[in-house]
Protein backbone atom coordinates (compact mmCIF):
# COMPACT_ATOMS: atom_id res chain seq x y z
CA UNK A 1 10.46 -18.44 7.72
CA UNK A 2 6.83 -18.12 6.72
CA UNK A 3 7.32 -14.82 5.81
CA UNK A 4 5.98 -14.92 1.89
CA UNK A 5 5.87 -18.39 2.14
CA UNK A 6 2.76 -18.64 -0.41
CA UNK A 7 5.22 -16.25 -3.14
CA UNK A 8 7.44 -18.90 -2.53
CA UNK A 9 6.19 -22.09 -2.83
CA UNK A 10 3.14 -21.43 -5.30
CA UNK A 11 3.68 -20.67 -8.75
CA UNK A 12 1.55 -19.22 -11.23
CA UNK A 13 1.54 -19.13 -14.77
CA UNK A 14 4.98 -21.21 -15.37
CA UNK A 15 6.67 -18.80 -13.31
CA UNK A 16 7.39 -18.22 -9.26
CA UNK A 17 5.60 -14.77 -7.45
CA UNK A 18 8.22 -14.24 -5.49
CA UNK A 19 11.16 -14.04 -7.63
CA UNK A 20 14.70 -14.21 -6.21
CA UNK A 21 15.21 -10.51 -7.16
CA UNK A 22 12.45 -9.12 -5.36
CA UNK A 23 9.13 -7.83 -5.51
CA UNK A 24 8.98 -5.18 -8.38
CA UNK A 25 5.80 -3.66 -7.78
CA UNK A 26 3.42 -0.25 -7.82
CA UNK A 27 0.50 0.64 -5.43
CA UNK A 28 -3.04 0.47 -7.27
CA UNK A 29 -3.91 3.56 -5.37
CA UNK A 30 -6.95 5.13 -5.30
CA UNK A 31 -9.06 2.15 -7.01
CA UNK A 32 -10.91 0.75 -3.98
CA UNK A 33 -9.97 3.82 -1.45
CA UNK A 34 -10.12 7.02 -3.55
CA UNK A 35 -7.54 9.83 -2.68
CA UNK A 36 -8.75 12.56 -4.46
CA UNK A 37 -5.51 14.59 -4.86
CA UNK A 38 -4.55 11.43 -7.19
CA UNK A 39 -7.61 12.09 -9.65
CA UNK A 40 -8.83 15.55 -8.69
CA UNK A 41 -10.63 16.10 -12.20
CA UNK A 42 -12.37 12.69 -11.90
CA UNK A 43 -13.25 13.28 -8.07
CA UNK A 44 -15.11 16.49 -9.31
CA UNK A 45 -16.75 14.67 -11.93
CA UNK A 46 -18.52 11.84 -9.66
CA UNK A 47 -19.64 14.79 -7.73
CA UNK A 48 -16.88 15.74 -5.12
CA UNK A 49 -15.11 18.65 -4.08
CA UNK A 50 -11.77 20.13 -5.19
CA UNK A 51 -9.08 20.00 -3.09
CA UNK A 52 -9.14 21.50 0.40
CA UNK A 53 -6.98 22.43 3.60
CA UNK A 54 -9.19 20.99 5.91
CA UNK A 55 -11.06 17.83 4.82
CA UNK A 56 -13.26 17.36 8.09
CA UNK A 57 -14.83 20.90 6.04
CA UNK A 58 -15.56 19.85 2.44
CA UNK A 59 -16.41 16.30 0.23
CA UNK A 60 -12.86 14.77 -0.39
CA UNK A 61 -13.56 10.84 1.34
CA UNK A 62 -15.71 8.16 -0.16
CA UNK A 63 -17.97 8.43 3.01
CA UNK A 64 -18.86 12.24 2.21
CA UNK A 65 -19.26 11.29 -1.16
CA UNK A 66 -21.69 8.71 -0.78
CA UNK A 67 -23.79 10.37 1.69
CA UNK A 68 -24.09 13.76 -0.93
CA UNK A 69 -25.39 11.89 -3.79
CA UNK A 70 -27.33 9.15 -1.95
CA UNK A 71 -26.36 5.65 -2.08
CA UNK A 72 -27.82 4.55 -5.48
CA UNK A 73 -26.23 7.17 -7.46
CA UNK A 74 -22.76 6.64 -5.63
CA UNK A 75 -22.96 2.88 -6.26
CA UNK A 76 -23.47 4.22 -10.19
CA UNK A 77 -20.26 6.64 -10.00
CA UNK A 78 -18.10 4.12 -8.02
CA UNK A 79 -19.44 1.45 -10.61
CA UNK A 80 -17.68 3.59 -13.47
CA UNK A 81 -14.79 3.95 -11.53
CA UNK A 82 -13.83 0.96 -10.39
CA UNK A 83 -14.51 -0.59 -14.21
CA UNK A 84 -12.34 1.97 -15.91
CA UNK A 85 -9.59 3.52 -13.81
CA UNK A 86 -7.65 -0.21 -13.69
CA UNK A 87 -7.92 -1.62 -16.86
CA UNK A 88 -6.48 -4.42 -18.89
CA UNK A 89 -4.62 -1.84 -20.48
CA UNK A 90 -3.30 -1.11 -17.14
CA UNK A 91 -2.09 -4.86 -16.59
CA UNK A 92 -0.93 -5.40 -20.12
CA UNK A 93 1.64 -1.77 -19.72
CA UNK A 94 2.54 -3.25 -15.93
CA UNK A 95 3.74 -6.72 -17.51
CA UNK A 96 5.72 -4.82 -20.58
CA UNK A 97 7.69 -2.49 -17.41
CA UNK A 98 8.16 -5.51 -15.74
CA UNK A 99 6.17 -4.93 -12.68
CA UNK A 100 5.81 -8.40 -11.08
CA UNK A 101 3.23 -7.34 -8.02
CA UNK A 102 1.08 -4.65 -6.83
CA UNK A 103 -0.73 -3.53 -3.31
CA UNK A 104 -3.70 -2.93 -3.48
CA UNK A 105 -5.23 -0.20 -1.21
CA UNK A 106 -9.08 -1.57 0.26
CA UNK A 107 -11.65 -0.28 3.14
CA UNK A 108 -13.09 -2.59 5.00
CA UNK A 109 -16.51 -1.79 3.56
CA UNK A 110 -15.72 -4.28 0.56
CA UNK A 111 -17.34 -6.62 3.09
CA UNK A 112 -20.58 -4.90 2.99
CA UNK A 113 -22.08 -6.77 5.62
CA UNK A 114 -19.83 -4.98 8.34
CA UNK A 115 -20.85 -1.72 7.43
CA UNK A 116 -23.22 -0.19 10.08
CA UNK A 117 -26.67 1.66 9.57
CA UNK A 118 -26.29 5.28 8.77
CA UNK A 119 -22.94 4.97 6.93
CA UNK A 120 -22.04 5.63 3.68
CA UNK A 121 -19.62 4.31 1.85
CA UNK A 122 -20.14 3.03 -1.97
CA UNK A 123 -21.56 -0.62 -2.42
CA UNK A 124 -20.87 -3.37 -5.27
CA UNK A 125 -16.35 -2.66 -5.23
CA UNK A 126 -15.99 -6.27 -4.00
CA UNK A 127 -17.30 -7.77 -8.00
CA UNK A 128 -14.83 -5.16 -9.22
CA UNK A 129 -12.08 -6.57 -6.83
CA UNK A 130 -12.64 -9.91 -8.25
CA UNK A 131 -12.09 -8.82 -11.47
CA UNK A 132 -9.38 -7.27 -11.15
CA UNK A 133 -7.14 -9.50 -8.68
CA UNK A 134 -8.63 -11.99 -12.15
CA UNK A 135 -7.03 -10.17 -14.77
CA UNK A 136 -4.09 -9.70 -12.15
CA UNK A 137 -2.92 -13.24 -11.37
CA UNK A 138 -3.41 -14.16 -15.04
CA UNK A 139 -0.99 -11.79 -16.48
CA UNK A 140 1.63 -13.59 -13.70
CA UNK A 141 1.28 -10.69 -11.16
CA UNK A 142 1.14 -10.67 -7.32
CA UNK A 143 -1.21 -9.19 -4.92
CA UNK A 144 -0.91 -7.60 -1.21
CA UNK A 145 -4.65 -6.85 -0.65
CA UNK A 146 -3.77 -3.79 1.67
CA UNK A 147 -6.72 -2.46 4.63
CA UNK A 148 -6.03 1.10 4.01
CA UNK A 149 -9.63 2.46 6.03
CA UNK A 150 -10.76 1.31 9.25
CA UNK A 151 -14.26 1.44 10.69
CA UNK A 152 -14.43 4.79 12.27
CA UNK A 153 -11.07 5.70 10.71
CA UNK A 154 -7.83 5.13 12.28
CA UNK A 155 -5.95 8.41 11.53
CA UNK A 156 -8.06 12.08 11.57
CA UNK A 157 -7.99 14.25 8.84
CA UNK A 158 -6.90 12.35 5.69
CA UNK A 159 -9.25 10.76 2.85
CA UNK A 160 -7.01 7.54 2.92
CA UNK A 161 -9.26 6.09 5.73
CA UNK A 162 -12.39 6.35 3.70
CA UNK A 163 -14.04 8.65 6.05
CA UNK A 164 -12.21 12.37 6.97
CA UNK A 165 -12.74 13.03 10.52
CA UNK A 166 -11.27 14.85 12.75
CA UNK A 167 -11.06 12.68 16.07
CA UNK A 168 -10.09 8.76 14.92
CA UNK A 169 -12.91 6.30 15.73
CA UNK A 170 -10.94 3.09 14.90
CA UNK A 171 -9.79 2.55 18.42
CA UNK A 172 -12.45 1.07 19.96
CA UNK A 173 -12.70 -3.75 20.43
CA UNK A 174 -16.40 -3.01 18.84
CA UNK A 175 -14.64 -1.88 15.70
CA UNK A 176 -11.59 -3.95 15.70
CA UNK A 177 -14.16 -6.44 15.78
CA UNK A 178 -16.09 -5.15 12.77
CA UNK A 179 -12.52 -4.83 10.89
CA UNK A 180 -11.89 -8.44 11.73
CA UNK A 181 -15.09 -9.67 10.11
CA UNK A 182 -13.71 -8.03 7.39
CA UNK A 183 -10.74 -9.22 8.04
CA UNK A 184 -12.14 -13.24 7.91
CA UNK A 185 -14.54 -12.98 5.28
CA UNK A 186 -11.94 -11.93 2.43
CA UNK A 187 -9.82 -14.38 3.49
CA UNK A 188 -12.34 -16.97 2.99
CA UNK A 189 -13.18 -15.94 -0.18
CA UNK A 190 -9.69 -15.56 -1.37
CA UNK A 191 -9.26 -19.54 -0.87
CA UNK A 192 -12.16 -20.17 -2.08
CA UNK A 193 -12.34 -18.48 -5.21
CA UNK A 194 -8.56 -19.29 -6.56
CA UNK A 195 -9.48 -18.35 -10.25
CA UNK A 196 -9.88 -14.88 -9.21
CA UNK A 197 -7.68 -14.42 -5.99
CA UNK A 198 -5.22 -16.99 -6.89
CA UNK A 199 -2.25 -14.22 -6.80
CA UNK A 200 -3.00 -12.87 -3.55
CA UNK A 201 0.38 -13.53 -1.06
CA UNK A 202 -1.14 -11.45 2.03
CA UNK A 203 -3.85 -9.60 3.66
CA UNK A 204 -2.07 -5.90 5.44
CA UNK A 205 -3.68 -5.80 8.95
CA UNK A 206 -3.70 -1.73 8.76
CA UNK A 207 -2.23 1.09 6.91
CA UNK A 208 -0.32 3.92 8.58
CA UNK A 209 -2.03 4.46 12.21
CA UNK A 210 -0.78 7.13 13.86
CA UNK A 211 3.04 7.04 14.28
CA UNK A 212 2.20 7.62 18.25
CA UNK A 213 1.50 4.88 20.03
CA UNK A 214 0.12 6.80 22.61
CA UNK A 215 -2.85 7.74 20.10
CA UNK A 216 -3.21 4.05 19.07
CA UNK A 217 -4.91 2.54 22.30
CA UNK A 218 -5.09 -1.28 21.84
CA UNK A 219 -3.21 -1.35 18.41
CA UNK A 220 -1.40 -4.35 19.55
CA UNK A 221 -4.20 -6.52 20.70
CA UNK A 222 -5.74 -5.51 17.44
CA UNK A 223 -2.59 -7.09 15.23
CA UNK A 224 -3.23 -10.61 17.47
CA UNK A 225 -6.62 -10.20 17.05
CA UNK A 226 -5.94 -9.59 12.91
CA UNK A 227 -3.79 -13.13 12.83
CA UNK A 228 -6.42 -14.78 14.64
CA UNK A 229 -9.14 -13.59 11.87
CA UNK A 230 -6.91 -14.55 9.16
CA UNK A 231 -5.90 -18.27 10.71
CA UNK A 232 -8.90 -19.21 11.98
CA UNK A 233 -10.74 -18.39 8.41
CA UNK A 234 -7.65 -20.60 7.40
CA UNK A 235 -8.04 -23.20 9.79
CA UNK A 236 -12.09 -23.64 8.80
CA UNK A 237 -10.76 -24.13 5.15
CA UNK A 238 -8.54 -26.84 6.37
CA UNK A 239 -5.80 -24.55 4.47
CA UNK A 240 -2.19 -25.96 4.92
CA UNK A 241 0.69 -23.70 6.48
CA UNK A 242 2.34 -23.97 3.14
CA UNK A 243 -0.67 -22.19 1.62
CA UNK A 244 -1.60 -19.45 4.21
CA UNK A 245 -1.82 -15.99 3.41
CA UNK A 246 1.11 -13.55 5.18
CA UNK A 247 -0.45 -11.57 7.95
CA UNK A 248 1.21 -8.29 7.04
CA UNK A 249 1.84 -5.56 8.85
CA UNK A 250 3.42 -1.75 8.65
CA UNK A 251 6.72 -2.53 10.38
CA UNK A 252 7.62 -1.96 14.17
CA UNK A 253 9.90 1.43 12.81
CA UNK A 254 6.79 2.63 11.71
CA UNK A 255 5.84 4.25 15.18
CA UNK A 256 8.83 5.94 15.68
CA UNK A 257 7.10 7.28 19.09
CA UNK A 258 5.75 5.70 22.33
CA UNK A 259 5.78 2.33 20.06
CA UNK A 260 2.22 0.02 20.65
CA UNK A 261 3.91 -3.60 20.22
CA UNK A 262 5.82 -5.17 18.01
CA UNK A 263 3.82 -7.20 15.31
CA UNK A 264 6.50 -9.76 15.24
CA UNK A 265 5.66 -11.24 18.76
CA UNK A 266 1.84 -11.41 17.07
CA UNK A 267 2.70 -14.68 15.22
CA UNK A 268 5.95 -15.52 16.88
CA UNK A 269 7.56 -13.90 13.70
CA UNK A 270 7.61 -14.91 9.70
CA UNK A 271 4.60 -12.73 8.26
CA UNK A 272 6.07 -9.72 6.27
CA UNK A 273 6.52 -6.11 7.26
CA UNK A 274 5.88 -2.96 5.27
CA UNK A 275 7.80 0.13 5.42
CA UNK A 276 6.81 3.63 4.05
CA UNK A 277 9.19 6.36 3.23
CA UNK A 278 8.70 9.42 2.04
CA UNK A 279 10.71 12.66 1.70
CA UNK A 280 8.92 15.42 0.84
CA UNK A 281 6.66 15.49 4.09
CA UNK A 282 9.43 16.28 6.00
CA UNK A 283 13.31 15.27 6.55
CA UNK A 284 13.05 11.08 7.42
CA UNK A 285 15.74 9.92 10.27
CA UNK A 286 17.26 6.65 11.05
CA UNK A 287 19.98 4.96 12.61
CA UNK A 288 22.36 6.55 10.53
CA UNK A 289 21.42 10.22 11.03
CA UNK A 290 18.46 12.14 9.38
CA UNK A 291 18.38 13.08 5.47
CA UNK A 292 19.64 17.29 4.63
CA UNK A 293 18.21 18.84 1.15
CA UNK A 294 21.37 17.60 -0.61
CA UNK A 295 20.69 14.74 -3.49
CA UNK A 296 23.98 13.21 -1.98
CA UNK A 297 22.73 13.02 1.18
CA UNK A 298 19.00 11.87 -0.23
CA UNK A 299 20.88 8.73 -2.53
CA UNK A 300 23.11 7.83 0.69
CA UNK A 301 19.86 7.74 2.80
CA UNK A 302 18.17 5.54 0.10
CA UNK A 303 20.83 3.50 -0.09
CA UNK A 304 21.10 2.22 3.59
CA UNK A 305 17.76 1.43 3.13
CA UNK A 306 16.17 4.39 4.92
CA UNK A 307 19.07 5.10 6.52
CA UNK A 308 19.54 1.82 8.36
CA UNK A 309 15.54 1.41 9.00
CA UNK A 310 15.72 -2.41 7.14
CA UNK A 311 18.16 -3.45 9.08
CA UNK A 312 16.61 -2.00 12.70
CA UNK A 313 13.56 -4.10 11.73
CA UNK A 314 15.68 -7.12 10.96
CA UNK A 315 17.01 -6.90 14.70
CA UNK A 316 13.66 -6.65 16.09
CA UNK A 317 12.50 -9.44 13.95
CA UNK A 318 10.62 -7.55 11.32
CA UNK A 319 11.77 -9.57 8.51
CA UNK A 320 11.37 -10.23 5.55
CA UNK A 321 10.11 -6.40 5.22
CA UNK A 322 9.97 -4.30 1.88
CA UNK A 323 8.98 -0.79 1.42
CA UNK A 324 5.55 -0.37 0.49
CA UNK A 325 5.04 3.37 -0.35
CA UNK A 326 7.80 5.42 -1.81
CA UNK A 327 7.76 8.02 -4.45
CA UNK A 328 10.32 10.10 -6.20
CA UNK A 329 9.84 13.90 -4.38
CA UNK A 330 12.53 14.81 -2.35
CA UNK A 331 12.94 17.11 0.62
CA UNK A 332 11.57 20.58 -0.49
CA UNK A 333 14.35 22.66 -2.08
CA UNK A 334 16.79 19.07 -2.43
CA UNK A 335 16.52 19.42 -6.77
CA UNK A 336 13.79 20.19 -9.12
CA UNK A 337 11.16 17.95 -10.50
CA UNK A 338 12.18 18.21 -13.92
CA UNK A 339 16.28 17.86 -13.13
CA UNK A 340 15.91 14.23 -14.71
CA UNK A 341 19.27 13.27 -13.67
CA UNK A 342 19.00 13.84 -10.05
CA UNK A 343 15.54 12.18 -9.79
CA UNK A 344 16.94 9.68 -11.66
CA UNK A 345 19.91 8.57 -9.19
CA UNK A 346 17.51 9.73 -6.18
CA UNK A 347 15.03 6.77 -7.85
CA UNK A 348 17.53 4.27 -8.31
CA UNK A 349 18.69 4.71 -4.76
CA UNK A 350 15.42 4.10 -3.04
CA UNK A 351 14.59 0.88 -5.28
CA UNK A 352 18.44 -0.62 -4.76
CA UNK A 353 18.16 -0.08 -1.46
CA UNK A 354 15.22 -2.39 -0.47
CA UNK A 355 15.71 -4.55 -3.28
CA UNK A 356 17.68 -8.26 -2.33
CA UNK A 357 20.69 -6.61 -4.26
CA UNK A 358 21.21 -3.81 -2.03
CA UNK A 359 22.19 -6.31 0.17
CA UNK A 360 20.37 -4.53 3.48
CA UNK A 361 17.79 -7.68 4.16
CA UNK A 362 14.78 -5.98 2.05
CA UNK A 363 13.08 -7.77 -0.19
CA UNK A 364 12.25 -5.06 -2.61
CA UNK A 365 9.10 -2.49 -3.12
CA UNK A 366 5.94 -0.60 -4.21
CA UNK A 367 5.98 2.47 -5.94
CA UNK A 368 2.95 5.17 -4.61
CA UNK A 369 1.25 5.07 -7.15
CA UNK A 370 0.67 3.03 -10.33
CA UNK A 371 -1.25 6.15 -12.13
CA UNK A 372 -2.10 9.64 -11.00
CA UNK A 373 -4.03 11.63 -13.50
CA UNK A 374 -3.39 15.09 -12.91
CA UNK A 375 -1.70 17.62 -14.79
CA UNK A 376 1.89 17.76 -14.72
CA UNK A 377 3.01 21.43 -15.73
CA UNK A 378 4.77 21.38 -12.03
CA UNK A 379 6.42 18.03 -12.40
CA UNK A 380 4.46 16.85 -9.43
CA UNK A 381 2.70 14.16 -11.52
CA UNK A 382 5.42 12.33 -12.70
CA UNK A 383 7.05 12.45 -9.49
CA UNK A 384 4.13 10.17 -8.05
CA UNK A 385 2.85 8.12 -10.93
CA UNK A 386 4.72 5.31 -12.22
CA UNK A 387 3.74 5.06 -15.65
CA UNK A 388 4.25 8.43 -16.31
CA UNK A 389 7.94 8.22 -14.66
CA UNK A 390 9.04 5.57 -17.19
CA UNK A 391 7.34 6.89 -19.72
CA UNK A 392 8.86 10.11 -19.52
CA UNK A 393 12.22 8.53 -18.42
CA UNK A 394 12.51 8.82 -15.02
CA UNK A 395 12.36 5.69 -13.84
CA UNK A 396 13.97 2.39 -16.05
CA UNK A 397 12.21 0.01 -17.58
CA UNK A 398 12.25 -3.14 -16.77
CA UNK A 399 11.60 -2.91 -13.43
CA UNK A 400 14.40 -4.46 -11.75
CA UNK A 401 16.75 -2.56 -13.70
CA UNK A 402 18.92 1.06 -12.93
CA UNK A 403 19.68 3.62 -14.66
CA UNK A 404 22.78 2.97 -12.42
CA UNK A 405 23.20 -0.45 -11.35
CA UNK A 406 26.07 1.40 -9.36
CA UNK A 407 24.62 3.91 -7.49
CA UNK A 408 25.28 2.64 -4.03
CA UNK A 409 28.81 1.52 -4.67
């Protein structure tokens, strides 16, 4: 299996990245792609606006951003932000939970040299990558650099992609091409620059397209064309198989409708596959039936690993897979966020269940997100940030451990 196959045969600071228990690990959301429902006071600050219905209609994406204060003063703001919202601080409390890898969220405009004339997006996040993934691998911690935003944006009307529009651009071979250069160049710096990047497991081909294939035209040439960019930068390294980067991918459950392709026949299998579950947008179905706004029904869901979802990959080849967003809101109505007990159990459910332990094939997961930096008179805040969760003692630290260790028995 080459499936994590740089976790597992590299190690890194006297220890291995890929443990035997699993990947332990939180998103670094909203670093390199800002969300800003994550930080709204800090959004508003750089110059952004609050929070609306309809983000085609107001400044809420990096793009929009950029272009309203021109691009010197947005390299300034982005400059402050990227040097102070992940700190060493950060990395020092991750190690002391016992968070052994993160994701990290990027647009393809790290790679400035694929960005076209007349965009916008912030300059100067790549020396602020390097930093980071630095301070990363030497406190013994993993990396899954992540594409979250696609040229043109592959998904309307969300700030994720970088650039809120309302028809997706992404879809197009000039700009799978443009993505690819992306694509190429950070994997060539990646081996070349092992003091920084010497952490980093995999590159994610794309986050969360469209769950309708029918509104993904040319996804799957797009994934062969992604493993081409990332071996053939490999290949003009001279870079052994035992040292190549997993081509990852959101797994082949992910479009539920009028599925593109299966990224498993892109590389005849063995990369890694990322799953993303939430509740609270709605009630999530699988193989065993679809979750009701019971915590019973919520922990039993978890605890088949998304209702069955690991194990439907597994049978279409989608293995070794993990899930790579999760967070601890349930379906609306399901228990309040301040009933510590139930989002307690519901939290120990989703982790067992994609953890090695849980004994459904997944090899564990990232919280959404390491820090969110709103208010939290709702509950809403600790329901999404991880520090505050275990600080406030929702979720257990270490890491790998439960509040239940029994919760799926």
């Amino acid at each position: 299996m080459n499936g994590l196959q740089r976790l597992k045969n590299t190690t890194l600071v006297n220890r291995d990245l890929f443990p035997t228990n699993g990947i332990h690990g939180v998103n670094l959301g909203a670093w390199f792609v800002f969300e800003p429902y994550m930080a709204v006071d800090e959004w508003t600050s750089m110059g952004g606006d609050g929070l609306c219905s309809d983000c085609t209609q107001c400044v809420n994406d990096e793009y929009q951003l950029t272009a309203r204060l021109g691009q010197s003063a947005a390299n300034t703001a982005f400059a402050k932000h990227w040097s102070t919202f992940i700190t060493q601080s950060d990395v020092d409390l991750m190690v002391s939970y016992g968070i052994n890898s993160v994701r990290i969220p990027i647009g393809f405009w790290i790679i400035e040299s694929t960005v076209n004339a007349g965009e916008t997006y912030p300059q100067g996040g790549l020396a602020y990558l390097r930093s980071g993934c630095a301070m990363l691998k030497n406190a013994g911690i993993s990396v899954l650099l992540d594409f979250h935003a696609a040229p043109g944006a592959q998904t309307a009307s969300n700030p994720f992609t970088g650039h809120c529009v309302s028809t997706p651009g992404f879809w197009t071979q000039s700009n799978f091409d443009r993505m690819n250069a992306a694509v190429s160049a950070l994997v060539t710096i990646v081996h070349n620059e092992p003091q920084n990047f010497g952490s980093v497991w995999g590159i994610e081909a794309l986050n969360e397209p469209p769950t309708d294939g029918s509104q993904t035209p040319g996804y799957y040439t797009y994934m062969t064309q992604f493993v081409a960019a990332v071996r053939n930068a490999e290949s003009a390294l001279g870079i052994s198989s035992a040292n190549q980067l997993s081509a990852t991918f959101m797994d082949v459950s992910w479009q539920w409708e009028n599925n593109a392709g299966n990224p498993a026949y892109t590389e005849n299998g063995g990369n890694a596959y990322d799953s993303h579950l939430y509740y609270s947008f709605g009630a999530p179905c699988g193989s065993t039936g679809c979750v009701t706004d019971t915590l019973a029904s919520h922990v039993s869901f978890a605890c088949e690993a998304g209702g069955g979802r690991a194990e439907s990959d597994a049978q279409q080849y989608n293995t070794p897979s993990f899930l790579g967003e999760w967070w601890l809101e349930p379906l609306s109505g399901t228990f309040g966020y301040f009933d510590q007990a139930s989002v307690r159990a519901f939290g120990d459910a989703q982790k067992r269940g994609y953890s090695p332990e849980g004994g459904n094939g997944g090899y564990g997961w990232y919280f959404w997100s390491w820090k969110m930096t709103n208010s939290d008179a709702d509950g809403s805040n600790h329901m999404r940030s991880y520090k505050d969760a275990v600080s406030q003692g929702y979720l257990p630290s270490p890491a790998s451990s439960y509040y239940n260790s029994a919760i799926c028995s």
